[in-house]
C-alpha atoms as a PDB file:
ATOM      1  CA  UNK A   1     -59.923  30.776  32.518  1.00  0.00           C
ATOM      2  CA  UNK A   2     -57.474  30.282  30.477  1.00  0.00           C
ATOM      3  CA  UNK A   3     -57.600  29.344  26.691  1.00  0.00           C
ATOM      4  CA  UNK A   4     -55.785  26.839  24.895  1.00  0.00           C
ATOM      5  CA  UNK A   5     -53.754  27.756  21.751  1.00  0.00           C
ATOM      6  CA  UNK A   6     -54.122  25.590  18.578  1.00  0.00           C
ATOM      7  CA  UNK A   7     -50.757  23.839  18.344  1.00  0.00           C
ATOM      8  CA  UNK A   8     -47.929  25.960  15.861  1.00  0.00           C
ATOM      9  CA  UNK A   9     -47.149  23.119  13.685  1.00  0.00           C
ATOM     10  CA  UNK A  10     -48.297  19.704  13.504  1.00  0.00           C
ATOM     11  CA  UNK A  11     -47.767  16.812  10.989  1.00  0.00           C
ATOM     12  CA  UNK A  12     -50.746  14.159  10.735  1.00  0.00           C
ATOM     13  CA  UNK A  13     -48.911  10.804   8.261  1.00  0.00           C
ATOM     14  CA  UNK A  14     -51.198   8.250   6.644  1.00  0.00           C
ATOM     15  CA  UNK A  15     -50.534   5.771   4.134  1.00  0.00           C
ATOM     16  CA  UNK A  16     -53.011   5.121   1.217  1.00  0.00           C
ATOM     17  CA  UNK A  17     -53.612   1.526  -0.153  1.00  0.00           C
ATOM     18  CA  UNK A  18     -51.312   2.180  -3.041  1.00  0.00           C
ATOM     19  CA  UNK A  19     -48.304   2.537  -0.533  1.00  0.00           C
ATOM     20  CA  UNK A  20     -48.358   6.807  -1.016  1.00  0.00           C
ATOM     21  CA  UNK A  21     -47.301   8.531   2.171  1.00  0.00           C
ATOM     22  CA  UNK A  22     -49.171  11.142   2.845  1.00  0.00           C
ATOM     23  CA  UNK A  23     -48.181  14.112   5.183  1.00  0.00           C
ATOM     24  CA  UNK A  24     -50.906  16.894   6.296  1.00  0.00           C
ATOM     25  CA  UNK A  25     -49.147  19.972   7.869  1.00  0.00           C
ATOM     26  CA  UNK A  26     -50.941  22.130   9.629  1.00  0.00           C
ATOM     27  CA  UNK A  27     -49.081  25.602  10.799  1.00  0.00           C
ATOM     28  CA  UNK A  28     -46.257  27.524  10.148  1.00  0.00           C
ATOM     29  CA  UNK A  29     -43.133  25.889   8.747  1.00  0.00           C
ATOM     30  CA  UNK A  30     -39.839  27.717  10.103  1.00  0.00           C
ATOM     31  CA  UNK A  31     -36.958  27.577  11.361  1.00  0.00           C
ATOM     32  CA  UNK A  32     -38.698  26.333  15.125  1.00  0.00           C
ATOM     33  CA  UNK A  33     -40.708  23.841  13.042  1.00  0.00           C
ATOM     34  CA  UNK A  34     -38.580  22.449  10.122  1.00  0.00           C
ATOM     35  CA  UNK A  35     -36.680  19.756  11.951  1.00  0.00           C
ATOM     36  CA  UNK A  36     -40.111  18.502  12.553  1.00  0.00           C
ATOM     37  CA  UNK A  37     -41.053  18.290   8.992  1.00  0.00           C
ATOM     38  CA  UNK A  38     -37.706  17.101   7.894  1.00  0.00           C
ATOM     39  CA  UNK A  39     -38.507  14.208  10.493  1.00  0.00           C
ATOM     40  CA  UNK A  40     -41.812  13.533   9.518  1.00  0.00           C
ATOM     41  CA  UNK A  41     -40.573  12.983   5.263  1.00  0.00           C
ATOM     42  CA  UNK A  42     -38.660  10.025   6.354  1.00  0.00           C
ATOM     43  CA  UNK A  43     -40.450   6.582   6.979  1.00  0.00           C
ATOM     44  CA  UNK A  44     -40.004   4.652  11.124  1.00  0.00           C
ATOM     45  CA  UNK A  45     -37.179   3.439   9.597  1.00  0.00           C
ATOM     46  CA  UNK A  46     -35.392   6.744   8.916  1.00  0.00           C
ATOM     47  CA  UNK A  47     -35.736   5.917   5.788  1.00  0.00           C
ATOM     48  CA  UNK A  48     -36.548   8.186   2.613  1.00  0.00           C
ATOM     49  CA  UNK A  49     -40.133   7.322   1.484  1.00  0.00           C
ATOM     50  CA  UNK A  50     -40.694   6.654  -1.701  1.00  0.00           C
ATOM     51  CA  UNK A  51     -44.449   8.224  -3.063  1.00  0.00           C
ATOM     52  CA  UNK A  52     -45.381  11.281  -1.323  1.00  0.00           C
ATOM     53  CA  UNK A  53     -47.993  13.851  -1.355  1.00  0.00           C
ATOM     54  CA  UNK A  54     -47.433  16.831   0.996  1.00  0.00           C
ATOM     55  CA  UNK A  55     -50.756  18.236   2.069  1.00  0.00           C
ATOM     56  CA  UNK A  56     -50.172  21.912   2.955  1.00  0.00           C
ATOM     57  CA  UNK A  57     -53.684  23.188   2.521  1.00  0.00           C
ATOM     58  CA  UNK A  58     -53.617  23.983   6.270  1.00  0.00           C
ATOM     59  CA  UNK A  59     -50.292  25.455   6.260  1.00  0.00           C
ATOM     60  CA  UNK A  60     -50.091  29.387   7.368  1.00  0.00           C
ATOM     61  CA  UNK A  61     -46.624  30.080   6.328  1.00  0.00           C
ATOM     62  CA  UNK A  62     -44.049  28.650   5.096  1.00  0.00           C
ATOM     63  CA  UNK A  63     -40.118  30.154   4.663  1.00  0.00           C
ATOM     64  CA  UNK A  64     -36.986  29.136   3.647  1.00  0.00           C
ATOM     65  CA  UNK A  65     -36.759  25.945   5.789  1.00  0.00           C
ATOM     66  CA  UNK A  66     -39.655  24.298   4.459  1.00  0.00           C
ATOM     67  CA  UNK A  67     -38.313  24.784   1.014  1.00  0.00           C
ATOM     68  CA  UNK A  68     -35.140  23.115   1.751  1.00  0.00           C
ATOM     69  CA  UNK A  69     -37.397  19.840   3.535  1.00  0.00           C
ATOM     70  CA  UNK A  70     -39.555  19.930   0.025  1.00  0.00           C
ATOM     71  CA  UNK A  71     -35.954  19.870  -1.838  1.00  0.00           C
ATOM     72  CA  UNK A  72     -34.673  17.641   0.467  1.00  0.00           C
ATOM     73  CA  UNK A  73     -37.245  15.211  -0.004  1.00  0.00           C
ATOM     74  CA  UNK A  74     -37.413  15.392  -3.456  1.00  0.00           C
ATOM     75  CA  UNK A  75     -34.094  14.612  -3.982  1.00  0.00           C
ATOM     76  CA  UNK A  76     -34.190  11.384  -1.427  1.00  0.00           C
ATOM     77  CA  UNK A  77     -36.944  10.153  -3.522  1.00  0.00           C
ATOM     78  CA  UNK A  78     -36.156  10.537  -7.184  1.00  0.00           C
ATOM     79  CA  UNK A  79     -32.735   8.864  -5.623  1.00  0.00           C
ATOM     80  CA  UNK A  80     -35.043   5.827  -5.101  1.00  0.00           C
ATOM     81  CA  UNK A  81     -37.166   6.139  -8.401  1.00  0.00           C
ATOM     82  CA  UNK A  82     -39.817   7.858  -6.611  1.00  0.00           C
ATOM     83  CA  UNK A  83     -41.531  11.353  -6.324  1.00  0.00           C
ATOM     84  CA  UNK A  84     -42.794  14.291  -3.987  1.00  0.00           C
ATOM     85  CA  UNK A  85     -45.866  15.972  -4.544  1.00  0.00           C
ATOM     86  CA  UNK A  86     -47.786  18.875  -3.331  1.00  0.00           C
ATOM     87  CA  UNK A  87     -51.277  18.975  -2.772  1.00  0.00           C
ATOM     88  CA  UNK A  88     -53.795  22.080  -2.013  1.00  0.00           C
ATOM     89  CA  UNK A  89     -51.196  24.841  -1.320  1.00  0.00           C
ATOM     90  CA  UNK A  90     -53.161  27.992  -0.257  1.00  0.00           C
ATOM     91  CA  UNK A  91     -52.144  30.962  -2.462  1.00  0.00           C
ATOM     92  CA  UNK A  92     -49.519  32.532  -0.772  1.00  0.00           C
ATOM     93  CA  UNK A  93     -47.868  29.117  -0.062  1.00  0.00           C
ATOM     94  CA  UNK A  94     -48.128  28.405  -3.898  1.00  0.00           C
ATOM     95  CA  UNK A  95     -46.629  32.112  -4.606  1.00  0.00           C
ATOM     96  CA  UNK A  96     -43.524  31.243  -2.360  1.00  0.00           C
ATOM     97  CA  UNK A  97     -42.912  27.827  -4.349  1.00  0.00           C
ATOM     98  CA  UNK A  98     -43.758  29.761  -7.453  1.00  0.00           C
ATOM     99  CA  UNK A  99     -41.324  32.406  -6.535  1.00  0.00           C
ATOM    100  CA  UNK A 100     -38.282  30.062  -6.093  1.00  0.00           C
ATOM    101  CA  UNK A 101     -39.620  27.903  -8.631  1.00  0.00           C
ATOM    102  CA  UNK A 102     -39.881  25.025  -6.816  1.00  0.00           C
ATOM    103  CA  UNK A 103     -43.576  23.958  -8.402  1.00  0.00           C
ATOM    104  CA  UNK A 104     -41.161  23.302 -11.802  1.00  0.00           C
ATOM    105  CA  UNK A 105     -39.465  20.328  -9.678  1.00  0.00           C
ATOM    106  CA  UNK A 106     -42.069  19.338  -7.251  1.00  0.00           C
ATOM    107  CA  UNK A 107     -45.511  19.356  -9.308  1.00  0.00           C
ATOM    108  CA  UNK A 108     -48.529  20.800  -7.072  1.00  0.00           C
ATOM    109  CA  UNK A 109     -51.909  19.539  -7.135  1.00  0.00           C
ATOM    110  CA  UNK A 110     -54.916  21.939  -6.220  1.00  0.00           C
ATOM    111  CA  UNK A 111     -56.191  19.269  -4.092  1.00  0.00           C
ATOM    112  CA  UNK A 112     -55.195  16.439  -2.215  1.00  0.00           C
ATOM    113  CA  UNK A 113     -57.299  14.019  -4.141  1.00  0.00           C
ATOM    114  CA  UNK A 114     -55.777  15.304  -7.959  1.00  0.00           C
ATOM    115  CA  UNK A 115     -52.528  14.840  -6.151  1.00  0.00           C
ATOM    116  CA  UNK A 116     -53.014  10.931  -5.301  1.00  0.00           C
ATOM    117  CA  UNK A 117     -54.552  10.232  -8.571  1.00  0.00           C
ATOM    118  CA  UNK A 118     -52.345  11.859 -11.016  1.00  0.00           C
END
């Protein structure tokens, strides 16, 4: 019998009423993983999105490539009057945007709900 392995990464979008995108990683964001998040912060159209609220509460890990898609994607949107948030980073994710000071640029939320409200 053989048994299945949760998936490494995985992305889960949603749109609220208000027009917020909201992304839900689940995983470890790497190298192997970040094309798929960089992917995931642009709208079907390819498109930066304007509102969004990155929900890493289920994320594992997260290095150097991860940072660069939050960056990334903070830039695209503030280029279109718009903003990136974080919501519900687990403590070590919070210590790694903490560490390269990344929670000055992008604010972070505890939880996902704080994050769509604010």
């Amino acid at each position: 019998m053989t048994t299945m392995e949760p998936p490494r990464f995985s992305v889960t979008r949603s749109t609220t009423a208000d027009g917020i995108t909201v992304l839900a990683l689940r995983g470890e964001v790497d190298f192997t993983t970040g094309a798929e998040m960089r992917r995931a912060l642009q709208d079907p159209d390819c498109e930066a999105t304007r509102h969004t609220v990155m929900d890493l509460s289920q994320v594992t890990f997260m290095d150097s490539t991860g940072i660069n898609a939050l960056i990334g994607a903070h830039l695209d949107a503030t280029a279109i009057q718009g903003w990136v948030r974080v919501a519900g980073p687990t403590p070590s994710i919070l210590r790694v945007l903490q560490i390269v000071g990344l929670d000055t640029v992008i604010t972070c939320y505890p939880t996902l709900q704080q994050a769509l409200s604010s």
